[in-house]
Protein backbone atom coordinates (compact mmCIF):
# COMPACT_ATOMS: atom_id res chain seq x y z
CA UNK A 1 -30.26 -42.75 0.92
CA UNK A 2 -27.18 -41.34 -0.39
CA UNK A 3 -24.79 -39.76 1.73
CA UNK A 4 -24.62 -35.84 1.73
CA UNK A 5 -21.74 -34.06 -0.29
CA UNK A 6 -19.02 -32.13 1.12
CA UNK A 7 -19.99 -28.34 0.96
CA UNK A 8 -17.83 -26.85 -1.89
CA UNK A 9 -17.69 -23.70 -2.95
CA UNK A 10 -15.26 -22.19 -5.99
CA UNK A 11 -12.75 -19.63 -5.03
CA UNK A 12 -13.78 -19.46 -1.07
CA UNK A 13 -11.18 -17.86 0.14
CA UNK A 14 -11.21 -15.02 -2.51
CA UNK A 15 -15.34 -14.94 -2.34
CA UNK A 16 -14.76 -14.41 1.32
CA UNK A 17 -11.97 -11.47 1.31
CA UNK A 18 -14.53 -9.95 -1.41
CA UNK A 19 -17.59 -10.08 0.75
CA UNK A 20 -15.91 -8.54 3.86
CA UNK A 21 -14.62 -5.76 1.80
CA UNK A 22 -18.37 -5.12 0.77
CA UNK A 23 -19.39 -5.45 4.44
CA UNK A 24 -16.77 -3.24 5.14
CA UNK A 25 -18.01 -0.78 2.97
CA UNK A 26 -21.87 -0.98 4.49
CA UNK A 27 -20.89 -1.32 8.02
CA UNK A 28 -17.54 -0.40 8.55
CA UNK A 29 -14.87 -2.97 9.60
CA UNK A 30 -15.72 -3.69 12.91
CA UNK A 31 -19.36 -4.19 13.12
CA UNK A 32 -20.17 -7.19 10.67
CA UNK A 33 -19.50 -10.68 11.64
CA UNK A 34 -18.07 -13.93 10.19
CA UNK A 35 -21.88 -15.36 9.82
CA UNK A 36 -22.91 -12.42 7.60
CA UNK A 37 -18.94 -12.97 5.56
CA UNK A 38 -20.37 -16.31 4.94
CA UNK A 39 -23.87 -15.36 3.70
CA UNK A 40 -22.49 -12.40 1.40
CA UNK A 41 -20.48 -14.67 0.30
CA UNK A 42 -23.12 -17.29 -0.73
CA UNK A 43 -21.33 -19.98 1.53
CA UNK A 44 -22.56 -22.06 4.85
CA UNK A 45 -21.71 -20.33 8.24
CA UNK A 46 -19.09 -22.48 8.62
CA UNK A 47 -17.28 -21.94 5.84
CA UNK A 48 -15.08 -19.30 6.97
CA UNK A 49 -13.23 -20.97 9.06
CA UNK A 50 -11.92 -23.72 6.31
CA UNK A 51 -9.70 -20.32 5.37
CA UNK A 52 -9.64 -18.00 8.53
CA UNK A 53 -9.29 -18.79 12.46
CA UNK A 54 -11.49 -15.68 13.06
CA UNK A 55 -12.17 -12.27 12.13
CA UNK A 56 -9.05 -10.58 13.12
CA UNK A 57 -7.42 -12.95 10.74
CA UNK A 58 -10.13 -12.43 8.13
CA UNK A 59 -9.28 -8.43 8.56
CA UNK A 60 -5.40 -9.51 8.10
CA UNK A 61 -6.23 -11.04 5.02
CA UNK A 62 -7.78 -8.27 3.26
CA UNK A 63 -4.36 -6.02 4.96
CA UNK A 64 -2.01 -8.19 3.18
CA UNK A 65 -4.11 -8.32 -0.49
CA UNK A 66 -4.00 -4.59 0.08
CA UNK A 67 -0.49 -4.20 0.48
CA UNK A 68 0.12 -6.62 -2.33
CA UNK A 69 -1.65 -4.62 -4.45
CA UNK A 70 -0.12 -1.54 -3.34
CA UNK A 71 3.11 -2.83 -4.13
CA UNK A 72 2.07 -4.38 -7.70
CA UNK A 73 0.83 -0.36 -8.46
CA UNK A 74 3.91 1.53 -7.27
CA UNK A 75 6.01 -0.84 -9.43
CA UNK A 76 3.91 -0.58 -12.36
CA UNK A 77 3.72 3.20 -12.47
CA UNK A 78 7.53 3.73 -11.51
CA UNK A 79 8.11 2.06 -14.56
CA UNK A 80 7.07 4.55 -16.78
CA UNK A 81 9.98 6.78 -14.78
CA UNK A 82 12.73 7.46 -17.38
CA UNK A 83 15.23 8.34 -13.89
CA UNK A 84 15.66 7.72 -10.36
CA UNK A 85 14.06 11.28 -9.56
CA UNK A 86 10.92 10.47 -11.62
CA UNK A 87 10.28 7.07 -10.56
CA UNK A 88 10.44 8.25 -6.77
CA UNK A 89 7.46 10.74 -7.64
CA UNK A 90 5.75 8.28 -9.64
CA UNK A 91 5.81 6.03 -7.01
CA UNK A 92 3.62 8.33 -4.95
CA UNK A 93 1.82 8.86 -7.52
CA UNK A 94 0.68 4.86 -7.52
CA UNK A 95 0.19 4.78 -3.69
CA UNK A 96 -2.48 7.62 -4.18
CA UNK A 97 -3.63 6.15 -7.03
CA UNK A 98 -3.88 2.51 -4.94
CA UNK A 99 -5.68 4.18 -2.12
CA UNK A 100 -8.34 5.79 -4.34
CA UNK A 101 -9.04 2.96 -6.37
CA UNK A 102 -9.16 0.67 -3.04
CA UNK A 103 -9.80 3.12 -0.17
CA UNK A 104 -11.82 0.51 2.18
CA UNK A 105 -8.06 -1.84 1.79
CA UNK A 106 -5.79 1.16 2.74
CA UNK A 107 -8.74 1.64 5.40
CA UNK A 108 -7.89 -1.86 7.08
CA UNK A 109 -4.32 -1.69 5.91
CA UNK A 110 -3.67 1.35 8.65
CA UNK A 111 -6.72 2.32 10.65
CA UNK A 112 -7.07 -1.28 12.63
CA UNK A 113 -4.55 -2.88 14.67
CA UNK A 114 -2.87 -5.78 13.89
CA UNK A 115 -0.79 -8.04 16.07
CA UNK A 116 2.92 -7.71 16.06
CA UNK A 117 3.84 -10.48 14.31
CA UNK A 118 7.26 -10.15 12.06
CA UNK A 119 5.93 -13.38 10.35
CA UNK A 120 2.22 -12.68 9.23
CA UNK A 121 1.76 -12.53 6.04
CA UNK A 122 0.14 -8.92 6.10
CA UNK A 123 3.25 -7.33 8.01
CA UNK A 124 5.92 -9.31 5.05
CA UNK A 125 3.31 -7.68 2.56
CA UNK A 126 3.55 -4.56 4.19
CA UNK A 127 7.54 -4.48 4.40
CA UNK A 128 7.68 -5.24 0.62
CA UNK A 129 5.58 -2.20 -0.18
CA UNK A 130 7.67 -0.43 2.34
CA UNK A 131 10.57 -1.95 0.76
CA UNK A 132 9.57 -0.39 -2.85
CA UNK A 133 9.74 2.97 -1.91
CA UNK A 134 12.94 2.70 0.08
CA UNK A 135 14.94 1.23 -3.24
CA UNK A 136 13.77 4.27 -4.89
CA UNK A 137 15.04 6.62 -2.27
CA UNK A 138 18.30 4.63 -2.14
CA UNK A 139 18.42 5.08 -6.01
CA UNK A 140 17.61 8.67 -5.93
CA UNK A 141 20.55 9.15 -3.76
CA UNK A 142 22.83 7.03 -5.70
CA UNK A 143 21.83 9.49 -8.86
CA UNK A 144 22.40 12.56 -6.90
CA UNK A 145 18.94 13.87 -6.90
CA UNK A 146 18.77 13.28 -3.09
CA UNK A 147 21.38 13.88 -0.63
CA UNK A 148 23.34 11.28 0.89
CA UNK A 149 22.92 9.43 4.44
CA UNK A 150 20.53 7.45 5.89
CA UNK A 151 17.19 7.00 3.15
CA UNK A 152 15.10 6.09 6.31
CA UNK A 153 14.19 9.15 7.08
CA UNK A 154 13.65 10.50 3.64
CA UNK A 155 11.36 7.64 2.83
CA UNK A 156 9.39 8.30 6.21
CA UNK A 157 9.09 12.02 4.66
CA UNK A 158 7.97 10.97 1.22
CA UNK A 159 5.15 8.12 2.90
CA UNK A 160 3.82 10.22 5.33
CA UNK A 161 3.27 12.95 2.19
CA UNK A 162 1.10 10.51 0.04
CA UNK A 163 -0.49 8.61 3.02
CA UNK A 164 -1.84 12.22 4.38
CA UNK A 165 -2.58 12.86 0.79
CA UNK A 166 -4.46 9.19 0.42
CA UNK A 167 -6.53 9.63 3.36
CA UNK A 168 -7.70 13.10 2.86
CA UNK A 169 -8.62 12.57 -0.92
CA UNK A 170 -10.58 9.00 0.58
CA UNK A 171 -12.49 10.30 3.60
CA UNK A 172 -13.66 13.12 1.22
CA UNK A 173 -12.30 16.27 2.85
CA UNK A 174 -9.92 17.20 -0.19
CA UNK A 175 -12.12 18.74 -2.78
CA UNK A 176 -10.74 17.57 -5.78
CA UNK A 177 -11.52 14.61 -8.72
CA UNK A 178 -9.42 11.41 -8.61
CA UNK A 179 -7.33 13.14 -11.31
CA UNK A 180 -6.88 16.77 -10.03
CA UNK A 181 -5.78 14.48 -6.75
CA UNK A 182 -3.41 12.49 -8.84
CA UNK A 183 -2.13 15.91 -10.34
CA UNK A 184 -1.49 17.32 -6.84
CA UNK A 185 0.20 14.18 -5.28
CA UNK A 186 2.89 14.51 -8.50
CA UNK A 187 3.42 18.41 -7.68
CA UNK A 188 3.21 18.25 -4.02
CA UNK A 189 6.69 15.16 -4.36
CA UNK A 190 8.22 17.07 -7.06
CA UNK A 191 7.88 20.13 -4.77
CA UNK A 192 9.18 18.01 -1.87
CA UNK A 193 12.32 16.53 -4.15
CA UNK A 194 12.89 19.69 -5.54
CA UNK A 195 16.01 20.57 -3.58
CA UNK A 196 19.60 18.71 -5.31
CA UNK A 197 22.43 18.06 -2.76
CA UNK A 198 25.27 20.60 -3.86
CA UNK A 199 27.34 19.30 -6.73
CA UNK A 200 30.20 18.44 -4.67
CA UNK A 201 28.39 16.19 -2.37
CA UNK A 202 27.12 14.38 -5.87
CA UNK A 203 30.05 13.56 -6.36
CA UNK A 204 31.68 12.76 -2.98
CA UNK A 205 28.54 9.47 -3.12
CA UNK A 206 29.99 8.28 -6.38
CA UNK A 207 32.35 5.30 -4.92
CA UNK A 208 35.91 5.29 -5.89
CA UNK A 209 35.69 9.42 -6.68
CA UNK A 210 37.23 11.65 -4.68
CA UNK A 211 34.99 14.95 -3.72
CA UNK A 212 36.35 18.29 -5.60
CA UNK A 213 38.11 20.71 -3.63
């Protein structure tokens, strides 16, 4: 009799985050189990936990692929920027533009607790995407095109704008098509940027140049 194979299955790991998202999606993310992951997924029962201690760490997974994708569409649509000012809106713009095209990620990204753990791969994730907005803060200030100081609390101001923005346009209580919401996310942070610092503070930030009197 020949001795049984090893179960194998291509891409489990990836398979897996893919069928919890689509449980996710029917159930919501608290209801469906590792057992059902597994048979979405095609795979034995067991098979989860080759890649995952449990469900919580499941959920973490499909955190940190969101925030790595978050961060991979803020950078790619900043690019098209042509100054600081523009790639700060156009950031926004990609973190609405993330959350519509993945709302059941942002979803698990920010509506389930996670553990406090500075060394889990979904909280580094999460402080890189972080991290993307705060350069372009720091580089709007450096331009002049947002007043000097601490950029923590400006880049609290502009998240908390496109993450009200995100979840409004993905729980479907802001009446308006993926690109009408797109639209209003770009107006709504050029409206917020809007105000310069006076010309003499511009020029007090550049280093080595003294402020006019």
């Amino acid at each position: 009799m020949p001795r049984p194979q090893p179960y194998h299955h291509p891409n489990l790991r990836n398979t897996l985050l893919d069928a919890a998202i689509a449980l996710i999606g029917d159930v919501g993310p608290r209801a469906f189990t590792l057992r059902a992951v597994a048979r979405r997924a095609g795979a034995s029962h067991n098979a989860p936990y080759r890649h995952f201690a449990g469900k919580d760490d499941l959920l973490a997974a499909v955190a940190a692929e969101g925030f790595e994708r978050l961060t991979a569409v803020m950078q790619k649509t900043m690019a098209r920027g042509q100054s600081p000012r523009e790639r700060l809106i156009m950031c926004g713009s990609g973190y609405v533009d993330f959350a519509l095209r993945w709302p059941l990620h942002l979803l698990v990204m920010f509506d389930l607790p996670h553990p406090p753990n500075d060394c889990s791969p979904a909280h580094l994730a999460g402080m890189a995407a972080f991290q993307v907005l705060l350069d372009a803060v720091t580089a709007a200030q450096v331009s002049g095109d947002l007043p000097a100081g601490d950029p923590m609390p400006l880049a609290w101001t502009a998240w908390s704008l496109v993450h009200g923005i995100a979840k409004l346009a993905t729980s479907g209580n802001l009446p308006l098509s993926a690109r009408a919401t797109l639209a209003f996310t770009r107006s709504a942070s050029e409206s917020l940027f809007s105000v310069r610092p006076p010309a003499a503070a511009r020029v007090a930030e550049i280093p080595g140049k003294p402020p006019k009197r």
